[in-house]
N, C-alpha and C. Protein backbone atom coordinates (compact mmCIF):
# COMPACT_ATOMS: atom_id res chain seq x y z
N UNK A 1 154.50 -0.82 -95.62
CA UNK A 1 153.72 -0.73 -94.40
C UNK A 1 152.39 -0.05 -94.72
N UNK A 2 151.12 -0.41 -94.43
CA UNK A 2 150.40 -0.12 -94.73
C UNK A 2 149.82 1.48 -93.51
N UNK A 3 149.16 1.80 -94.03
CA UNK A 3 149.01 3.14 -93.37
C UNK A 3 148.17 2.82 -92.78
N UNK A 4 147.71 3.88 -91.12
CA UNK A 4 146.89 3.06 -89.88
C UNK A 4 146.73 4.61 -89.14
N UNK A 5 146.05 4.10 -88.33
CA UNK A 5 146.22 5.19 -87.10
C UNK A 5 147.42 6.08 -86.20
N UNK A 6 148.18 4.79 -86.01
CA UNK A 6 149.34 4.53 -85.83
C UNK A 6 150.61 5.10 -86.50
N UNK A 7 150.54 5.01 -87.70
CA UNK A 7 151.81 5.19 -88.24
C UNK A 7 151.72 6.39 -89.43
N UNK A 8 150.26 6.70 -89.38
CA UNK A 8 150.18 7.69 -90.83
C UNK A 8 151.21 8.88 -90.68
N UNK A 9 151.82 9.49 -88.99
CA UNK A 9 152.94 10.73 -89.28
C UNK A 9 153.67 9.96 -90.16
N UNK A 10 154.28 8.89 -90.45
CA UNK A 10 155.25 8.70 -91.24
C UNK A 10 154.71 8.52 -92.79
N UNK A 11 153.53 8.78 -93.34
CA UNK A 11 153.55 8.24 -94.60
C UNK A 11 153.23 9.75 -95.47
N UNK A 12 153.77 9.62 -96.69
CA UNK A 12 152.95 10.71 -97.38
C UNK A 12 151.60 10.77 -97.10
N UNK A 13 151.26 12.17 -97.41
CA UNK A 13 149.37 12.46 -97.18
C UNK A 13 149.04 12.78 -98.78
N UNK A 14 150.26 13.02 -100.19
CA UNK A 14 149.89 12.80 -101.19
C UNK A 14 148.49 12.37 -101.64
N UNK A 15 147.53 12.50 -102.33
CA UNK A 15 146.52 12.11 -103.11
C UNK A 15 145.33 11.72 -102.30
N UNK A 16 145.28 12.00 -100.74
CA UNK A 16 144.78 11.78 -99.55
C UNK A 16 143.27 12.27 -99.46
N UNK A 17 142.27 12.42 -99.43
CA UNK A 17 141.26 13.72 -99.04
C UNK A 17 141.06 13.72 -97.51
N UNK A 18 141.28 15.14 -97.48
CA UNK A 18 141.49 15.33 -95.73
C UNK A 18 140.23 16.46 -95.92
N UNK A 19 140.02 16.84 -94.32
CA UNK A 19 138.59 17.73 -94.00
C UNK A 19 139.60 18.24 -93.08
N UNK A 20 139.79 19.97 -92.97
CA UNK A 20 139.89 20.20 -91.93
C UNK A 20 138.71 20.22 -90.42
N UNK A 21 139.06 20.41 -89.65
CA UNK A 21 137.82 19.38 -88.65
C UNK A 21 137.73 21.25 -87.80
N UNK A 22 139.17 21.42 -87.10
CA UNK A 22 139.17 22.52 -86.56
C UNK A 22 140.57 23.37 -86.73
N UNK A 23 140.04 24.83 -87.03
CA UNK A 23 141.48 25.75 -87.23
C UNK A 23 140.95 26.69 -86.35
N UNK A 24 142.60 26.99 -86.01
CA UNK A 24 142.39 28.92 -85.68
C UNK A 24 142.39 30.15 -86.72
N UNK A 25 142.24 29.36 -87.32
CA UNK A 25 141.72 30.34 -88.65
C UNK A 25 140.38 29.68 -89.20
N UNK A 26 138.91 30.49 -89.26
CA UNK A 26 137.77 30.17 -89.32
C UNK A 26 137.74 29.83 -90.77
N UNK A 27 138.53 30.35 -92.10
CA UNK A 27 137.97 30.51 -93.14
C UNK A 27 138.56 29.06 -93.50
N UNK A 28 139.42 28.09 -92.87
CA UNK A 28 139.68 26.64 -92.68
C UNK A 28 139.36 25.74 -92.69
N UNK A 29 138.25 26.37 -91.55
CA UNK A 29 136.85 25.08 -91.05
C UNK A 29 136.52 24.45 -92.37
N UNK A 30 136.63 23.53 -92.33
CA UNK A 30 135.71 22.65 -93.27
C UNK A 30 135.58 22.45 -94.17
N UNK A 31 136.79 23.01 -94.67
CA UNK A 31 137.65 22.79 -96.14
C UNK A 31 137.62 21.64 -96.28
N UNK A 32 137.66 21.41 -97.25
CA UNK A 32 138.05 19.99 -98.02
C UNK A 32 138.55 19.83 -99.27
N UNK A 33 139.35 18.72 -99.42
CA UNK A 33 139.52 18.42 -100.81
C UNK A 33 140.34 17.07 -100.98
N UNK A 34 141.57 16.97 -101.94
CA UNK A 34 142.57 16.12 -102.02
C UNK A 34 144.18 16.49 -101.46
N UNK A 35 145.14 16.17 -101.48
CA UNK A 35 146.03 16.77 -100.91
C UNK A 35 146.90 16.98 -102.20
N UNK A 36 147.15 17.71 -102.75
CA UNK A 36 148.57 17.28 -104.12
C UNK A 36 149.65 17.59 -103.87
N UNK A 37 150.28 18.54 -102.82
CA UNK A 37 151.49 18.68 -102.51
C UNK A 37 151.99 18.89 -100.80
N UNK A 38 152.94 18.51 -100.31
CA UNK A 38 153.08 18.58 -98.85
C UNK A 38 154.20 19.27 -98.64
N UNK A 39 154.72 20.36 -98.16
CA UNK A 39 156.08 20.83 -97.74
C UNK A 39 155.73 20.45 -96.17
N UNK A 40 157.23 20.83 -95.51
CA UNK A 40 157.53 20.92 -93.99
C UNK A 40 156.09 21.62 -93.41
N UNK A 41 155.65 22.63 -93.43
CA UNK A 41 154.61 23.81 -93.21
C UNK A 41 153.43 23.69 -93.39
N UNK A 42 153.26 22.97 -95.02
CA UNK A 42 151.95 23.65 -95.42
C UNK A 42 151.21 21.99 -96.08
N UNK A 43 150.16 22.07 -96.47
CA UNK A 43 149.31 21.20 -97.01
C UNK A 43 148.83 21.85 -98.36
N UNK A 44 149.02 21.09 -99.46
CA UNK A 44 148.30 22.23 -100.79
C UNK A 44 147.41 21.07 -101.08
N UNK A 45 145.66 21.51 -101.05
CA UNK A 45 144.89 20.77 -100.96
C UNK A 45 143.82 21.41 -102.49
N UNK A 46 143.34 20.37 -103.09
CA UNK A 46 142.76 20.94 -104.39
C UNK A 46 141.46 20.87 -104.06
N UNK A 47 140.15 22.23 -104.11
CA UNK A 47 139.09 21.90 -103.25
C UNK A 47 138.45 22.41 -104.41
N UNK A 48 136.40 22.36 -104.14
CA UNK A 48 136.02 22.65 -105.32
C UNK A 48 136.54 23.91 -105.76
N UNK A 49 136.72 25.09 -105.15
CA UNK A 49 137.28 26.34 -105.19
C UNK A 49 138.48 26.45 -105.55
N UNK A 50 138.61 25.44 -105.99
CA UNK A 50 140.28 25.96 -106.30
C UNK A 50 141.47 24.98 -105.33
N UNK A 51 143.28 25.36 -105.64
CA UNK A 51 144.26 25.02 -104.69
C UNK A 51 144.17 25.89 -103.59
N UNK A 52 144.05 25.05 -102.32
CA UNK A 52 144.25 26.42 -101.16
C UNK A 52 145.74 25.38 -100.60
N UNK A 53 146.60 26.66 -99.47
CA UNK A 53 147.62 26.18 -98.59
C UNK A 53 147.12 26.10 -97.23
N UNK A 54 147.45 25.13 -96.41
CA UNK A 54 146.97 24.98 -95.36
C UNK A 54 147.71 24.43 -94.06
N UNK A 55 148.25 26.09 -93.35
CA UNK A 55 149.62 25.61 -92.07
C UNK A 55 149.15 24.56 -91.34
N UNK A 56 150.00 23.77 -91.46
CA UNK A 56 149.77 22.31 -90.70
C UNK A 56 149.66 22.66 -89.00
N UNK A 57 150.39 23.90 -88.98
CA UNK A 57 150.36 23.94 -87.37
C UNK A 57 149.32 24.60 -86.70
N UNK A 58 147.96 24.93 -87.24
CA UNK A 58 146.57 25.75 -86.82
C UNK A 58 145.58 24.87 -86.81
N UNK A 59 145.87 23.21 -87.40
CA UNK A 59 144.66 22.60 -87.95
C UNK A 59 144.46 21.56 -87.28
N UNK A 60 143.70 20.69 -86.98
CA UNK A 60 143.04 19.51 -86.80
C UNK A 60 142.24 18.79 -87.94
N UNK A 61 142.87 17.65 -88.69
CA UNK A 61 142.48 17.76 -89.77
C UNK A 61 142.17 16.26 -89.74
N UNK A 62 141.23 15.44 -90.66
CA UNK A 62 140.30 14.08 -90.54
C UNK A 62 140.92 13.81 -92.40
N UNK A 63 141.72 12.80 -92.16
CA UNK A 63 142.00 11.87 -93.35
C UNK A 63 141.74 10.61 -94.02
N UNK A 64 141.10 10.62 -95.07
CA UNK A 64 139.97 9.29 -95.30
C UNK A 64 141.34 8.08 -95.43
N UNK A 65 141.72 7.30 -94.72
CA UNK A 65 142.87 6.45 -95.50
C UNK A 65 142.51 5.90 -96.54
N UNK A 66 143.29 5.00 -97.47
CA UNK A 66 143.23 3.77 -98.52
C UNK A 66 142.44 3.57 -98.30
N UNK A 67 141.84 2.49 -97.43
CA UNK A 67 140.99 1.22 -96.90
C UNK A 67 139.46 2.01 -96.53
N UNK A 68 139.51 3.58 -96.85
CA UNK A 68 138.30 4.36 -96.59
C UNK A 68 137.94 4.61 -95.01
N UNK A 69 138.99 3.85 -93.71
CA UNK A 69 138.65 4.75 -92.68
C UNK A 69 138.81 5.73 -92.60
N UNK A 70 138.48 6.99 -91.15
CA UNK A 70 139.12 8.08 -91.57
C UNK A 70 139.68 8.02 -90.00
N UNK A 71 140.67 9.17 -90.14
CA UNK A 71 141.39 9.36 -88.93
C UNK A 71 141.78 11.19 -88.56
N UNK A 72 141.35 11.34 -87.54
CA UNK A 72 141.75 12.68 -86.93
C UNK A 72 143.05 13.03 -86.66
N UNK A 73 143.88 13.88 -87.09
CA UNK A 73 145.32 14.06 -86.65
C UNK A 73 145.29 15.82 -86.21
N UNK A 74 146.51 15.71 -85.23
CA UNK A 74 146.69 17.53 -85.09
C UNK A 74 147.87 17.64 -86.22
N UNK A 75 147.93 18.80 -86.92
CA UNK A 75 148.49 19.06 -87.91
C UNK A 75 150.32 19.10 -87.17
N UNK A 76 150.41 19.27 -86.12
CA UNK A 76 151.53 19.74 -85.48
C UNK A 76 152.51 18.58 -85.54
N UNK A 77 151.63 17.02 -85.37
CA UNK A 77 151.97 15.92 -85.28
C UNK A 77 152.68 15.29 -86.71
N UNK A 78 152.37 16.10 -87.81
CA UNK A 78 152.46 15.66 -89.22
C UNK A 78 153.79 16.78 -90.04
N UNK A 79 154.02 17.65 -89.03
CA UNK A 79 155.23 18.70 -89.37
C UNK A 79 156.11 18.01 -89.81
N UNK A 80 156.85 18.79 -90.65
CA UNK A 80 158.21 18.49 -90.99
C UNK A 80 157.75 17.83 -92.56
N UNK A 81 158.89 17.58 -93.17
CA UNK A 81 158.61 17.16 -94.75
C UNK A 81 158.82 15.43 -94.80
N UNK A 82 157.67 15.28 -95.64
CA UNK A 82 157.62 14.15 -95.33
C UNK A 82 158.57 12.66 -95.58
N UNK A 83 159.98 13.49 -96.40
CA UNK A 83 160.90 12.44 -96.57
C UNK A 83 161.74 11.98 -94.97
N UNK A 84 161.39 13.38 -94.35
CA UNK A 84 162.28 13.48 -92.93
C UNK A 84 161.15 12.57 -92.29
N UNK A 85 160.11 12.46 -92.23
CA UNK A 85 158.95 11.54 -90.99
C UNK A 85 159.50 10.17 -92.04
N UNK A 86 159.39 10.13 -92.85
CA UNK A 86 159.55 8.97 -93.37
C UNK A 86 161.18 7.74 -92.86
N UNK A 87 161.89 8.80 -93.19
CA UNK A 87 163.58 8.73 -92.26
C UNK A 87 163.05 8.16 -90.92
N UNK A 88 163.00 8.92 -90.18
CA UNK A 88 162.35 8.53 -89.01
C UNK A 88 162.09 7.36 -88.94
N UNK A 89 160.84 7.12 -89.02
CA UNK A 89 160.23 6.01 -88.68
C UNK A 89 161.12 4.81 -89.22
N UNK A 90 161.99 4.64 -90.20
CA UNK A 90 163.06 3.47 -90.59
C UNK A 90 163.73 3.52 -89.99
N UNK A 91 164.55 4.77 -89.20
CA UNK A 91 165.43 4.80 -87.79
C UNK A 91 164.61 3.99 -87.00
N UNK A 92 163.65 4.14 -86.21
CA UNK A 92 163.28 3.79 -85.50
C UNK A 92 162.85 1.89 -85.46
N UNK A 93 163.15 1.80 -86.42
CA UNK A 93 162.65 0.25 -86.61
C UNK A 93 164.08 -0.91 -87.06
């Protein structure tokens, strides 16, 4: 399944470059980088500065897909680990 607007809670965010857009934590704002690892919680994103972690549940975060659109998600929406969203969404279909 190709990844969309639509369906990205269910896909890995692996190898992704995301922007955070808006946090409640200021030092957040506007981070950027690639994504290299995802737990339930957190986002580990590789930026010029270095690996930072980033609680999925403070953020509003803009993900360039494959195909180079990008898409806005609330981090809250993307919780949980991503073999469990992945589960999911094959339940559901």
């Amino acid at each position: 399944m190709r990844m969309s607007t639509v369906n990205i809670m269910f896909h890995e965010l692996i190898g992704l470059r995301i922007t955070v857009v808006k946090s409640s934590e200021d030092t957040l704002n506007r981070l950027s980088g690639e994504v290299v690892d995802e737990t339930k919680y957190t986002l580990k994103v590789k930026t010029n500065k270095g690996l930072k972690i980033i609680p999925k549940s403070i953020v509003t975060i803009s993900i360039k897909l494959t195909n180079g659109t990008f898409i806005t998600v609330d981090g809250k929406k993307i919780s949980g680990r991503p073999e469990d969203r992945i589960a999911k969404m094959r339940r559901k279909h």
